[in-house]
Protein backbone atom coordinates (compact mmCIF):
# COMPACT_ATOMS: atom_id res chain seq x y z
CA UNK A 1 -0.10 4.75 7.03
CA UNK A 2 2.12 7.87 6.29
CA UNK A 3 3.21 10.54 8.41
CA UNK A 4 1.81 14.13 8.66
CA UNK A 5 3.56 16.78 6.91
CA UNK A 6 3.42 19.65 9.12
CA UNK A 7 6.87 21.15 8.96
CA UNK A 8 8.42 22.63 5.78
CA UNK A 9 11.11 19.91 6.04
CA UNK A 10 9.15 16.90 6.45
CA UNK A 11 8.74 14.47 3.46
CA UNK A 12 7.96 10.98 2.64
CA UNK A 13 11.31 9.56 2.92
CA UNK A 14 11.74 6.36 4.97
CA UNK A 15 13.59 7.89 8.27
CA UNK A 16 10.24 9.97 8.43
CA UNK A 17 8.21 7.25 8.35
CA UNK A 18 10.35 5.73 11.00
CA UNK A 19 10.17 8.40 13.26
CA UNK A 20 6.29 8.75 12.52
CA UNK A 21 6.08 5.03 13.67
CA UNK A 22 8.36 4.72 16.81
CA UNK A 23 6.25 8.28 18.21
CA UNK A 24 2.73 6.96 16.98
CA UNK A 25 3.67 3.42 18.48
CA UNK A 26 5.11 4.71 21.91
CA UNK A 27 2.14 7.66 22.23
CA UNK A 28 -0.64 5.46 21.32
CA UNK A 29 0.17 1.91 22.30
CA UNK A 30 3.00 2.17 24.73
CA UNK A 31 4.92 0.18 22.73
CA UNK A 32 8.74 0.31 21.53
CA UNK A 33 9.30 0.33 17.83
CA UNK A 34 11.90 -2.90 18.70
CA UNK A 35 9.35 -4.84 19.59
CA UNK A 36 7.34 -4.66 15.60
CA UNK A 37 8.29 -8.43 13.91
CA UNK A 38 7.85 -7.17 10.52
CA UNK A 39 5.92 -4.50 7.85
CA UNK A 40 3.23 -5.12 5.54
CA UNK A 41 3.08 -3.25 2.39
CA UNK A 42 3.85 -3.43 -1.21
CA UNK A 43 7.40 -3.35 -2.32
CA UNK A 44 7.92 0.74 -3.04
CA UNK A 45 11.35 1.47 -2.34
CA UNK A 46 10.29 3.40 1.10
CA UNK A 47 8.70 0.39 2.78
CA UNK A 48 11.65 -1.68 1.60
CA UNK A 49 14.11 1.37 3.00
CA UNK A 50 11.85 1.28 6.16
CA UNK A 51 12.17 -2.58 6.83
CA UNK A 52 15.67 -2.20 6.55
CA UNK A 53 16.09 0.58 8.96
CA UNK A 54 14.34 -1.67 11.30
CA UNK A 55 16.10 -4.66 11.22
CA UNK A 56 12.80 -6.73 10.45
CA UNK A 57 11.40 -8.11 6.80
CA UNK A 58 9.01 -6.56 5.12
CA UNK A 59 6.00 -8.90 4.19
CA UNK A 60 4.15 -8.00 0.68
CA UNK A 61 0.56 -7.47 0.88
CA UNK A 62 -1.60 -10.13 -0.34
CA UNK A 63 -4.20 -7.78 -1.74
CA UNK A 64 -2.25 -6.26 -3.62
CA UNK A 65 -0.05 -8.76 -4.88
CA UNK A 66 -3.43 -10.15 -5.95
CA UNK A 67 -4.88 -6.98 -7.66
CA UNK A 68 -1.64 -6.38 -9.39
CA UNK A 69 -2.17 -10.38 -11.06
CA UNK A 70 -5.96 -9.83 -11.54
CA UNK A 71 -4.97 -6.57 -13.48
CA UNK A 72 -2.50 -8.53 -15.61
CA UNK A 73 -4.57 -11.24 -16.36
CA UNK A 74 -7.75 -8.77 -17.59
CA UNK A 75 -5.75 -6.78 -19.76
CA UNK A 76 -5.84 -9.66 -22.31
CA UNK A 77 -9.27 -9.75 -22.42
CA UNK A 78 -9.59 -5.61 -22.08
CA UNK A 79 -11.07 -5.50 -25.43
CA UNK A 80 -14.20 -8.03 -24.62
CA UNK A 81 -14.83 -6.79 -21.07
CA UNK A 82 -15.19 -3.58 -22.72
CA UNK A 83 -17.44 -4.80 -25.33
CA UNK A 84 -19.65 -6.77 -22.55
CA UNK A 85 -19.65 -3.34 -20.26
CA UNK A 86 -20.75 -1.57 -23.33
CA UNK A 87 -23.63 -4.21 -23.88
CA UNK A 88 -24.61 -4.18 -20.42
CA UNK A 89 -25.14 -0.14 -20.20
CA UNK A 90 -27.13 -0.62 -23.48
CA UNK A 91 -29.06 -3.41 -21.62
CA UNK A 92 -30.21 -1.27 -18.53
CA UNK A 93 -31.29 1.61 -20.68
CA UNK A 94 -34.11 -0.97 -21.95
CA UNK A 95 -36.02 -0.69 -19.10
């Protein structure tokens, strides 16, 4: 989740996404920023900034952990998956 930018001043650092979080937290959920255990997200240097501006650890997302390994894995085999996509857009057009 990011904060709006409304204001010519905002950006993307990690105090804004602080603030963002302790006024969307307290507005919507009556709840005190203190009280969040940890973050999920991936380990861009913002989240990591963010989790250490808050005391708490930041937790790295599972699905993304796991896309980054899938990704790694099928670029060996980039050359034949392209090869069987190509087959299989030939295949349809048989029809």
């Amino acid at each position: 989740m990011a904060p709006l930018l409304n204001e010519p001043g905002d950006d993307h650092s990690a105090e804004t996404h602080r603030v963002f979080l302790q006024e969307m937290l307290r507005m919507d959920y009556g709840k005190d920023i203190g009280m969040s255990a940890f973050i999920v997200g991936d380990n861009c240097s913002v989240n990591k900034r963010l989790a250490g501006l808050l005391h708490i650890p930041l937790v790295g997302c599972a699905s993304h952990r796991l896309n980054l390994a899938m990704e790694e894995l099928l670029e060996k085999s980039s050359q034949d998956l392209g090869s069987v996509q190509a087959l299989m857009i030939k295949l349809r057009s048989l029809n």
